[in-house]
Protein backbone atom coordinates (compact mmCIF):
# COMPACT_ATOMS: atom_id res chain seq x y z
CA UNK A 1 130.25 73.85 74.71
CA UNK A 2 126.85 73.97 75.64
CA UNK A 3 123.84 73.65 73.58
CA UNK A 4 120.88 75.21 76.17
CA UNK A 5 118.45 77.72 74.50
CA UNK A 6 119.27 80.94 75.78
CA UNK A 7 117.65 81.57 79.37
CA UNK A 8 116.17 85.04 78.99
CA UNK A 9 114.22 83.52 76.01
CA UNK A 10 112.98 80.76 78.21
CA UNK A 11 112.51 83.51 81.00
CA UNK A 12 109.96 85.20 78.64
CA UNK A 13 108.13 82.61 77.79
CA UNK A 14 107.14 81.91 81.18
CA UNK A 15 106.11 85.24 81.76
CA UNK A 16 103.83 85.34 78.48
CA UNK A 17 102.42 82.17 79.86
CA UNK A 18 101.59 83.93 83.05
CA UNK A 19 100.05 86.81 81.24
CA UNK A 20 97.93 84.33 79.42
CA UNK A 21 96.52 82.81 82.83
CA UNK A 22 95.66 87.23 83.77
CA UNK A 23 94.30 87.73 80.35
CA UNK A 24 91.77 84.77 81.10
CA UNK A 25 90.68 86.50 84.15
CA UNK A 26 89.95 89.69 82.98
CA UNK A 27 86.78 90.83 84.75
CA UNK A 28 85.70 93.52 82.05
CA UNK A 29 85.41 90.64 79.82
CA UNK A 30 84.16 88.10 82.18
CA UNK A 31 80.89 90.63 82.90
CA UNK A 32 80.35 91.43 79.16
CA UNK A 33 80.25 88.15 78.52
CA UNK A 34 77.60 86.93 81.33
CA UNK A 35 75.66 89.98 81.84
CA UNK A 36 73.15 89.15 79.63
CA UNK A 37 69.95 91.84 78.59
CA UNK A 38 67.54 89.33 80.39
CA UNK A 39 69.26 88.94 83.74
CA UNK A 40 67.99 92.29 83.97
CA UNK A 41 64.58 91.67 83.29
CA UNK A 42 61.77 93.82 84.07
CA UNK A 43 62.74 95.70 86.95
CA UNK A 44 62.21 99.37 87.61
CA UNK A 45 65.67 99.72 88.48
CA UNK A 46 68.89 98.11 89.20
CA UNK A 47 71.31 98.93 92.56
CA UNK A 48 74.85 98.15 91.27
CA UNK A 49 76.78 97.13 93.90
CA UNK A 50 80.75 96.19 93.26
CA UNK A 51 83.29 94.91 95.60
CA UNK A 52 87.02 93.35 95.60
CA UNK A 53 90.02 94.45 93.29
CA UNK A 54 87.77 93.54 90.01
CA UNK A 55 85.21 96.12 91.19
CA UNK A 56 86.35 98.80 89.17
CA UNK A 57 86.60 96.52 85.81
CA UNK A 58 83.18 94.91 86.39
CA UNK A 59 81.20 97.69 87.36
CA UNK A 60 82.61 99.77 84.10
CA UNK A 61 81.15 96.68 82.19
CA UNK A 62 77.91 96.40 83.76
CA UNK A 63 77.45 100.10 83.63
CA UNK A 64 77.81 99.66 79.96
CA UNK A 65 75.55 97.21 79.28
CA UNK A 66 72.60 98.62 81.93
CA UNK A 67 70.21 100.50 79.70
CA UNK A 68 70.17 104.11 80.37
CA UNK A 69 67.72 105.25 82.65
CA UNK A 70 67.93 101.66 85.13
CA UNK A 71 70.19 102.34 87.05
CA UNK A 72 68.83 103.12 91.04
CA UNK A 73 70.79 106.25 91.87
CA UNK A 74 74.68 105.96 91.37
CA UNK A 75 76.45 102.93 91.18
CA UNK A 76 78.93 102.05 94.53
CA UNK A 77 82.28 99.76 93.95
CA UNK A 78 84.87 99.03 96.59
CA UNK A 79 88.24 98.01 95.56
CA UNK A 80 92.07 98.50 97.01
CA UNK A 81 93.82 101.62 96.49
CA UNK A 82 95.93 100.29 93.54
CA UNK A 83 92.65 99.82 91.31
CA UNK A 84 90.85 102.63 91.93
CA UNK A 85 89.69 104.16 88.55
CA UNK A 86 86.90 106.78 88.26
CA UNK A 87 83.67 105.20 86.60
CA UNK A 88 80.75 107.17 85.20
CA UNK A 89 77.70 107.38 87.49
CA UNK A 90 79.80 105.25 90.09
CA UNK A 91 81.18 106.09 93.20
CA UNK A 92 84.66 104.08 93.49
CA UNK A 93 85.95 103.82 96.89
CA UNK A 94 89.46 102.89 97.68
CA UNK A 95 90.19 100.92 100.81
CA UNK A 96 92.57 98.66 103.13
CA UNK A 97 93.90 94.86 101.58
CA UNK A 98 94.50 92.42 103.21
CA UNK A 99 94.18 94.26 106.44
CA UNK A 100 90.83 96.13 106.22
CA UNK A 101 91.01 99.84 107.19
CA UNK A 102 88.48 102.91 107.84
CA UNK A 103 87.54 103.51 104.71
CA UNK A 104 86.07 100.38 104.06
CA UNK A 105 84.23 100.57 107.09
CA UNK A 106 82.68 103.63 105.36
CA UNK A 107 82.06 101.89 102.21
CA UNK A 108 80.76 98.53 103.47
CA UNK A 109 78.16 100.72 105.45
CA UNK A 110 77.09 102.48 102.25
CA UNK A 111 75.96 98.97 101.03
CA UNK A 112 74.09 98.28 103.86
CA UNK A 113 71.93 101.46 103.40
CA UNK A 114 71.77 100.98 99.72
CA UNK A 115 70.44 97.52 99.83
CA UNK A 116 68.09 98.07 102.83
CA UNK A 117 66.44 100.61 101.19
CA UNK A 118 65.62 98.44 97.79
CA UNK A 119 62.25 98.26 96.59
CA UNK A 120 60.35 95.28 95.92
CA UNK A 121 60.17 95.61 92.04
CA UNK A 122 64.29 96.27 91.91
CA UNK A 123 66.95 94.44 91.04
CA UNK A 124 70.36 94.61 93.60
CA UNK A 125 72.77 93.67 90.94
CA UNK A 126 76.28 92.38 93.30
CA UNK A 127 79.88 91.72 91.83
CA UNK A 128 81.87 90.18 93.41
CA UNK A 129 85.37 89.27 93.08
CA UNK A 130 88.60 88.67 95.48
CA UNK A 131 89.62 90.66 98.35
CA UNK A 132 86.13 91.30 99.22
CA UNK A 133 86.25 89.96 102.70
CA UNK A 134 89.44 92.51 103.83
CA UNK A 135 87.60 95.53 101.43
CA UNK A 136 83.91 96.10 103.21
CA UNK A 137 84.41 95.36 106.85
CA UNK A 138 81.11 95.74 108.83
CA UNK A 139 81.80 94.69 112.00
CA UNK A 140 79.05 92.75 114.03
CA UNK A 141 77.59 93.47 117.50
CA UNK A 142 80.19 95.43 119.26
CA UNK A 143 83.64 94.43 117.85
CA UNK A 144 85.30 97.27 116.75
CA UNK A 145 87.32 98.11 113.37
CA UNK A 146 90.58 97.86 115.36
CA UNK A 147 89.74 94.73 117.36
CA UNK A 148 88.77 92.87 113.64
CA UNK A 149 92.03 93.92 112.19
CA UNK A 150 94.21 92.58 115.02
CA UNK A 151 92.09 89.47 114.54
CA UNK A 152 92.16 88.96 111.17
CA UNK A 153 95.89 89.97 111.37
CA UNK A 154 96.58 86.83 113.54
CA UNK A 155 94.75 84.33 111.02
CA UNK A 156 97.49 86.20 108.31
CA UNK A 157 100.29 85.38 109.91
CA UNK A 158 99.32 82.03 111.89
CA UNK A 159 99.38 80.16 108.45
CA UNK A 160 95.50 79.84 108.41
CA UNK A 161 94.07 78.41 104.95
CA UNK A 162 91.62 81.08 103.09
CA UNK A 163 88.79 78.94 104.27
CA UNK A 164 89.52 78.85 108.04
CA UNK A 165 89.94 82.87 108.18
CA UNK A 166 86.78 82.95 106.26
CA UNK A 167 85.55 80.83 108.60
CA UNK A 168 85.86 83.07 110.94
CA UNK A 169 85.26 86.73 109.31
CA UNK A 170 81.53 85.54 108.32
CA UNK A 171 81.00 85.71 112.12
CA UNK A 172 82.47 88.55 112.83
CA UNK A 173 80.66 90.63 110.09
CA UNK A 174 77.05 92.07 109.29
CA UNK A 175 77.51 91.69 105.42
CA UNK A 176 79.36 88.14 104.95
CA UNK A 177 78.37 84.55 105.30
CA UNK A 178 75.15 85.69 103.60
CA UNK A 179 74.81 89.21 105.57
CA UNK A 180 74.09 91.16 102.42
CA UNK A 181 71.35 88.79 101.03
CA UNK A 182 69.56 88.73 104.67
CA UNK A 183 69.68 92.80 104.32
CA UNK A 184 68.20 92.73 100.86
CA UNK A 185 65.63 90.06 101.88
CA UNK A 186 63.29 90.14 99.85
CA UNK A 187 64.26 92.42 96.93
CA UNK A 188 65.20 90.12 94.52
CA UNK A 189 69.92 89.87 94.19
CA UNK A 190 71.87 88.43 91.81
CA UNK A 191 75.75 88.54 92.30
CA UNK A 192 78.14 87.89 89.29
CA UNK A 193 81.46 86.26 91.09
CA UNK A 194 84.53 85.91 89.79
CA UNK A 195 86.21 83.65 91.71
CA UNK A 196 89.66 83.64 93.89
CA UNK A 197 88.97 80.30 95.80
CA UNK A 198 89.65 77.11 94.46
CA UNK A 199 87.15 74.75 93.74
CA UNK A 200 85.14 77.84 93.59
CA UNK A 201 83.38 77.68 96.44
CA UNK A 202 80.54 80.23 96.44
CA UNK A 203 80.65 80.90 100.06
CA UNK A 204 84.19 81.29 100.91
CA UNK A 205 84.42 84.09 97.45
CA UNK A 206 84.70 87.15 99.34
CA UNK A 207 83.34 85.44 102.25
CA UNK A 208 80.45 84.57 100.50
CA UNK A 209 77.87 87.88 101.19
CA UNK A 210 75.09 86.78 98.69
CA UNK A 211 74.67 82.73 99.62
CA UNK A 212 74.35 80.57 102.27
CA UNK A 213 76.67 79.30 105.12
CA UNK A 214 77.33 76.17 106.58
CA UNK A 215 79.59 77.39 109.11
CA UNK A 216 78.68 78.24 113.29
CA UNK A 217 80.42 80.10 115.60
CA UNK A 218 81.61 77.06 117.28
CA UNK A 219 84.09 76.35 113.87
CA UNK A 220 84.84 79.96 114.11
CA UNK A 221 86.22 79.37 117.77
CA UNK A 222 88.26 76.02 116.56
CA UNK A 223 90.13 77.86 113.60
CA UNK A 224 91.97 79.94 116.44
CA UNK A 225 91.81 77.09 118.97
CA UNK A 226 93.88 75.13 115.60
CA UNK A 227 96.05 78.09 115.26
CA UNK A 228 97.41 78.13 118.92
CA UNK A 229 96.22 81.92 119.13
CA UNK A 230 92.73 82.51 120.65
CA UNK A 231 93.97 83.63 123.61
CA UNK A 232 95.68 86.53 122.06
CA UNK A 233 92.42 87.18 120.36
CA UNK A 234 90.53 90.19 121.04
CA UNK A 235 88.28 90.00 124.54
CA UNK A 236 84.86 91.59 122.53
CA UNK A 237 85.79 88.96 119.36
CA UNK A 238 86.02 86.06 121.78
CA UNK A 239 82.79 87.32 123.62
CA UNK A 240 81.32 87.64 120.58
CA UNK A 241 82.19 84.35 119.18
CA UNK A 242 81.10 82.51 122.50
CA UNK A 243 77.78 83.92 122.85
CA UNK A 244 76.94 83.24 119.17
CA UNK A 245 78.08 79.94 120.22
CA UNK A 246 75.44 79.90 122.96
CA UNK A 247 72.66 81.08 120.67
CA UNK A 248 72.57 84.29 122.02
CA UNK A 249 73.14 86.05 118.67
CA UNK A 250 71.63 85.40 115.54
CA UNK A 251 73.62 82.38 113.47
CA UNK A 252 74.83 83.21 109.66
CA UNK A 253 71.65 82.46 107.06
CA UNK A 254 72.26 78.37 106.51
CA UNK A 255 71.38 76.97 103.13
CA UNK A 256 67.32 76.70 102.75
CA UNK A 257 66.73 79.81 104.61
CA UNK A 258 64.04 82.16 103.52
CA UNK A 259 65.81 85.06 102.78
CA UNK A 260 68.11 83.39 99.66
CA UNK A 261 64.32 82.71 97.98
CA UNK A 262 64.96 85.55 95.41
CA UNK A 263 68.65 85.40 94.92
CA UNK A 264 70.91 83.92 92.54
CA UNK A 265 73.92 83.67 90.69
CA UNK A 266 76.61 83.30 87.99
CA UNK A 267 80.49 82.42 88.13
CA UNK A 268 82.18 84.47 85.59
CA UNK A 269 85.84 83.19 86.06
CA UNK A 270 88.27 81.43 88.29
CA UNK A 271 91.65 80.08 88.65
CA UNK A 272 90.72 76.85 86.12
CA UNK A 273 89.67 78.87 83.39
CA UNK A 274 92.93 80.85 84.17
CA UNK A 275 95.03 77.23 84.06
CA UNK A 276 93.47 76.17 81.08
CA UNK A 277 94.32 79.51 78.59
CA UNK A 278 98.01 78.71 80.02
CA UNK A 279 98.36 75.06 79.48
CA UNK A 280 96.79 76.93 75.58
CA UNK A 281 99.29 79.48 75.98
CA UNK A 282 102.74 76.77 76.62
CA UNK A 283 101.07 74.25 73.75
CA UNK A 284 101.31 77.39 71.44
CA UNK A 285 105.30 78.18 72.62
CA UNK A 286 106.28 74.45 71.77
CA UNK A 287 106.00 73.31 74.62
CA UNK A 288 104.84 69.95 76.28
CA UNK A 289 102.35 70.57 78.50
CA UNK A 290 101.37 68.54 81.50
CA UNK A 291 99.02 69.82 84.18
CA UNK A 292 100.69 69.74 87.62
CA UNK A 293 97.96 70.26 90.36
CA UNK A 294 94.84 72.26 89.72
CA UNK A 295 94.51 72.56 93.38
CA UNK A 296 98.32 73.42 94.54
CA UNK A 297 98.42 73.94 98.23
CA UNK A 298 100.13 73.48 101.70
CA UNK A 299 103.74 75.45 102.63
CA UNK A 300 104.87 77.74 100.06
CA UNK A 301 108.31 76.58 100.43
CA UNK A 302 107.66 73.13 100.90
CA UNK A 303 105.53 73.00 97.48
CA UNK A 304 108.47 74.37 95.84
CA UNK A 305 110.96 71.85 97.19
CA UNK A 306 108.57 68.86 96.73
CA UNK A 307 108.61 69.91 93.16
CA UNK A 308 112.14 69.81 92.25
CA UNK A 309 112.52 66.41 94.67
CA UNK A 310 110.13 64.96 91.73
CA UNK A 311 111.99 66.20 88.84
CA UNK A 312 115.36 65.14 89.97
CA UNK A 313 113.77 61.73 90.15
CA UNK A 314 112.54 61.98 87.10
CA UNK A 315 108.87 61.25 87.55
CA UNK A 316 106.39 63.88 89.18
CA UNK A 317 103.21 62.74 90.81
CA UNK A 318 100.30 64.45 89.82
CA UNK A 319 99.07 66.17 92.28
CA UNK A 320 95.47 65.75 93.53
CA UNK A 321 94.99 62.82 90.82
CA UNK A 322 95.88 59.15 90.68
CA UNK A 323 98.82 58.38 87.87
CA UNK A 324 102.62 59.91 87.26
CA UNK A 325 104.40 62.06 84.89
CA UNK A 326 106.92 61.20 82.98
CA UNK A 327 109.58 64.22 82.23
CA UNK A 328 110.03 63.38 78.38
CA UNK A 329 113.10 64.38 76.28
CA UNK A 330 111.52 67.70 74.81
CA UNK A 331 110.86 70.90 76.51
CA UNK A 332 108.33 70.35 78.98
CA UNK A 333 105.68 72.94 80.83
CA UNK A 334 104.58 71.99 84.12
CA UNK A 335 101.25 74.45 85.43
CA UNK A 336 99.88 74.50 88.39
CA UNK A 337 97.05 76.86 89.91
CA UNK A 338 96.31 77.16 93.17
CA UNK A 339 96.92 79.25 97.10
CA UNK A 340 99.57 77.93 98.92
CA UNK A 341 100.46 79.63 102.68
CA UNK A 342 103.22 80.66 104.55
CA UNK A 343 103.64 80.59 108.56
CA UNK A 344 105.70 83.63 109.15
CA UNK A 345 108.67 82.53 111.55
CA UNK A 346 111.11 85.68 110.95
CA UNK A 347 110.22 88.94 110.40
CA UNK A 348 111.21 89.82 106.99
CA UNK A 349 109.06 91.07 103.49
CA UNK A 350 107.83 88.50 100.77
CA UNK A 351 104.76 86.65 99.75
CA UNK A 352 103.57 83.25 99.09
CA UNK A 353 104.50 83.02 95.34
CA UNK A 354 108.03 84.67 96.33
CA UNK A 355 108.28 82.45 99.17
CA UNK A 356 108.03 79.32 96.63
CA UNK A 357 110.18 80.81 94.50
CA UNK A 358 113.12 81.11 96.15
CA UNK A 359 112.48 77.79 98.20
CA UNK A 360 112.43 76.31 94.52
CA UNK A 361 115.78 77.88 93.55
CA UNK A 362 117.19 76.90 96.50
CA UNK A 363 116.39 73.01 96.78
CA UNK A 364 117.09 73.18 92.32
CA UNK A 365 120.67 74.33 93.67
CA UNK A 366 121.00 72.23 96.42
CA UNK A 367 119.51 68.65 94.85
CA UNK A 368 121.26 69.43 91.25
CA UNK A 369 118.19 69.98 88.98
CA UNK A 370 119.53 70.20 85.57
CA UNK A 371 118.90 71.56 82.26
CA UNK A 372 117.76 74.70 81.47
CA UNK A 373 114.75 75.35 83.58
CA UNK A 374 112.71 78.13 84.53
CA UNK A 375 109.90 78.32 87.65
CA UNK A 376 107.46 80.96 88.00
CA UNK A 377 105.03 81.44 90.73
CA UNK A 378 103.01 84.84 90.96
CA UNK A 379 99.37 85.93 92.01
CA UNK A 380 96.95 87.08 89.49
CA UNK A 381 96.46 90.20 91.32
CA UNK A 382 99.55 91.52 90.93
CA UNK A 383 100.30 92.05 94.62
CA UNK A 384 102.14 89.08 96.81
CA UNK A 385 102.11 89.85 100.30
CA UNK A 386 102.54 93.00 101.69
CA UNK A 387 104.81 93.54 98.91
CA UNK A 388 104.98 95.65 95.07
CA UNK A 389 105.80 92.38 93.35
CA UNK A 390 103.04 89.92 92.02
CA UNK A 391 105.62 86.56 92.40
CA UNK A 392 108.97 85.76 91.53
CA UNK A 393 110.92 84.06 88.69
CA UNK A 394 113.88 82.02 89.10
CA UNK A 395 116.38 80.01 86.83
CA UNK A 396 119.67 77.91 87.11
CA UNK A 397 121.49 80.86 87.82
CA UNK A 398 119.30 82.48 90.13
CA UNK A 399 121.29 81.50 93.60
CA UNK A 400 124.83 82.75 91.87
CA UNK A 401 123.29 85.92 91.21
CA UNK A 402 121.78 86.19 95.07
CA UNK A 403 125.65 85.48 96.24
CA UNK A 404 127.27 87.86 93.94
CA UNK A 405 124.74 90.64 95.11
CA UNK A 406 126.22 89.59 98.49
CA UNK A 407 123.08 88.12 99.62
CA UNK A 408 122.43 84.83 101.85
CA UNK A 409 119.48 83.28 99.83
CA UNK A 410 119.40 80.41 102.87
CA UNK A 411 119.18 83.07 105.57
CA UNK A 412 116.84 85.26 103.72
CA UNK A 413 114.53 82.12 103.39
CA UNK A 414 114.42 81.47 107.08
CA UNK A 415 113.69 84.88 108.03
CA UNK A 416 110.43 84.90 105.33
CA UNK A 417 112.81 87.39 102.83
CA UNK A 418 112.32 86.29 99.83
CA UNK A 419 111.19 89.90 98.62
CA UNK A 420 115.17 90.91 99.84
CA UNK A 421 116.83 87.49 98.10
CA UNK A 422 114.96 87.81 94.48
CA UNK A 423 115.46 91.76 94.49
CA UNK A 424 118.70 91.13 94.40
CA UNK A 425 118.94 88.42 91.64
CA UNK A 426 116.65 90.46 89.37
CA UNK A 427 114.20 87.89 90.40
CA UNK A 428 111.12 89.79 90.82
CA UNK A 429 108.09 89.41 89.20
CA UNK A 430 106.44 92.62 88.30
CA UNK A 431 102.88 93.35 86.61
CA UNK A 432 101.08 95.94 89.00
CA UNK A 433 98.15 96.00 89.68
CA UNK A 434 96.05 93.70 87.48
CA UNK A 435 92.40 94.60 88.43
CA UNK A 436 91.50 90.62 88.84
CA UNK A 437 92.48 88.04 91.24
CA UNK A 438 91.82 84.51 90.85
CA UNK A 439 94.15 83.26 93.01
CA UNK A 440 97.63 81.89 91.93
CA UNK A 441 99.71 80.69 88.93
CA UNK A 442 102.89 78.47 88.46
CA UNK A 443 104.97 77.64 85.49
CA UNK A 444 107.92 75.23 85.66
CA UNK A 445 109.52 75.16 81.96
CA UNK A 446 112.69 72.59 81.52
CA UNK A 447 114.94 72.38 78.15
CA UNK A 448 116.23 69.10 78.83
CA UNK A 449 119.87 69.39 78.73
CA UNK A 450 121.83 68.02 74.94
């Protein structure tokens, strides 16, 4: 007779864990916290200007705290259609993620009048948080809307790391890779960022609008030379990109450059704060806690299997870090925060985090991972892929229940379904819409079996 605890109880726990690593990232917070009454100072006026799916949550907090009377007209904050919330003395404007559409367009050039028109003694006031790059397109020279969705489209589904398709959408827009600061040069900007990218590089967050870039046009080029698909680019991207190349178009501002003189700024959360209230969160449940990787990337479905490969042997090795870990005889939480990818060979629905998931429950099956484990992997936004779900969840029984729903969890892998395979194990994780996103979370919790 077996012993195990009771898998729906080890099931919640690893979604209260999860919530813990949201919680951590709530922008609201985050902006009351760091929006301090003499980051203001003694301006005439402040220009509140909010992008990415915290906009809505930051922009409520910073309208709170801006003394009556400050604020430069009404208050502007871009965010995807699931966050949109109405906002006293703001205009919220939904629009396209992760492909941009119109309406962003629209928005992104409301910014660009807004800013330009600063005075000297104001203060632009910018927050910033994920999704920012897909949510105010401004396309440069004469690339149109269309032509910079079928381009960013093929950096989506090529398997292109957040960096490289940043890479390449600061050159391809007015506002990023330091657009926005060159525009408000030299009314003084400060941007509050809550940040999706790890490491938290300032100038890949959102495609870093407010701060310098190291990047030419000649690396934008190489990321879809290294993706096999610049010819299918666009003809005006690719002329675009080449003649930038030649110096025939102004570069991105580079680090040093006048027009960053009177701008600054302040990180206000990312996926390591998120990690740490979890590894709080599983220490609080009982739970051994051991930090995985801090920096968990590569194949979605090859992260998954890689993981299980190390806990059938016994020993994991930490990722990113020297040393192992040793799975003890006690219940044991393994986190891990990071932005792993998929290459889309099939043509089926699912996102990274499901993508892991069901790779994880697959190779668990298929390599005889035992005990009484659960593995959670799920974005902090609430959205994975072009899908409603924010990740999945998946146990030692998950693969039974995909074959008794008459599902092929194998096939379903290979064609990039894992939306289709954990739908039908009950497998889904669901938390709409969060209103943050600093990138991804996973939990692996293991009872050791009696």
């Amino acid at each position: 007779m077996s012993h195990l605890p009771d898998p729906a109880l080890i099931r919640q726990d690893a979604i209260s864990i999860f919530q813990a690593g949201i919680t951590a990232a709530d922008p609201y917070q985050a902006v009351k916290r760091y929006l301090a009454p003499e980051l203001l100072g003694n301006y005439s006026k402040i220009h509140l200007i909010a992008f990415g799916k915290a906009a809505c949550a930051m922009a409520k907090a910073a309208q709170e705290i801006i003394p009556d009377g400050m604020m430069a007209g009404r208050g502007i904050a871009v965010t995807n259609y699931e966050n949109v919330t109405s906002i006293d003395n703001i205009d919220v404007f939904g629009a396209g993620h992760p492909l941009p559409d119109a309406a962003g367009l629209n928005a992104a050039q409301l910014i660009a009048d807004r800013v330009r028109n600063a005075k000297a003694n104001e203060l632009v006031l910018v927050l910033v948080s994920g999704g920012g790059s897909a949510l105010i397109p401004y396309p440069a020279g004469q690339i149109t809307l269309a032509e910079k969705i079928a381009a960013t489209d093929l950096l989506l589904t090529s398997g292109a790391t957040i960096n490289q398709i940043n890479r390449v959408r600061k050159h391809l827009s007015r506002l990023k890779g330091g657009g926005l600061a060159r525009m408000a040069a030299p009314v003084h900007l400060h941007a509050l960022i809550l940040s999706d990218v790890l490491g938290d590089d300032l100038s890949s967050i959102a495609s870093g609008p407010t701060v310098a870039d190291n990047t030419t046009y000649a690396d934008a080029i190489e990321v879809f030379k290294t993706q096999g698909v610049w010819e299918q680019v666009p003809i005006n991207v690719r002329q675009h990109l080449e003649q930038g190349k030649l110096g025939n178009i102004e570069e991105t501002p580079k680090p040093g450059d006048d027009v960053f003189k009177n701008t600054g700024h302040t990180l206000i959360g990312s996926n390591s704060i998120s990690v740490n209230a979890m590894l709080h969160a599983a220490q609080n449940l009982g739970y051994k806690t051991k930090l995985y990787s801090d920096h968990l990337c590569g194949e979605a479905r090859t992260v998954g299997a890689t993981l299980v490969a190390q806990c059938v042997e016994g020993r994991l090795q930490k990722a990113g870090a020297l040393g192992e870990i040793t799975l003890q005889n006690q219940p044991m939480a393994l986190l891990a925060g990071g932005e792993t990818t998929v290459t889309l060979k099939g043509n089926g629905r699912g996102g990274r985090n499901q993508e892991m998931a069901l790779a994880f429950a697959l190779a668990a099956e298929q390599q005889g991972l035992t005990g009484n484990w659960t593995f959670l992997s799920g974005g902090t936004d609430g959205r994975d892929g072009p899908t409603d779900a924010a990740g999945g969840i998946v146990d030692r029984n998950t693969i039974k229940r995909m074959v008794q729903a008459g599902v092929n969890p194998i096939e379903l892998l290979e064609n990039n379904d894992s939306y289709t395979a954990l739908k039908a194990s009950g497998d889904l994780v669901n938390t709409g819409a969060t209103g943050t996103n600093v990138a991804d979370l996973q939990i692996l919790l293991i009872q050791p079996a009696p």
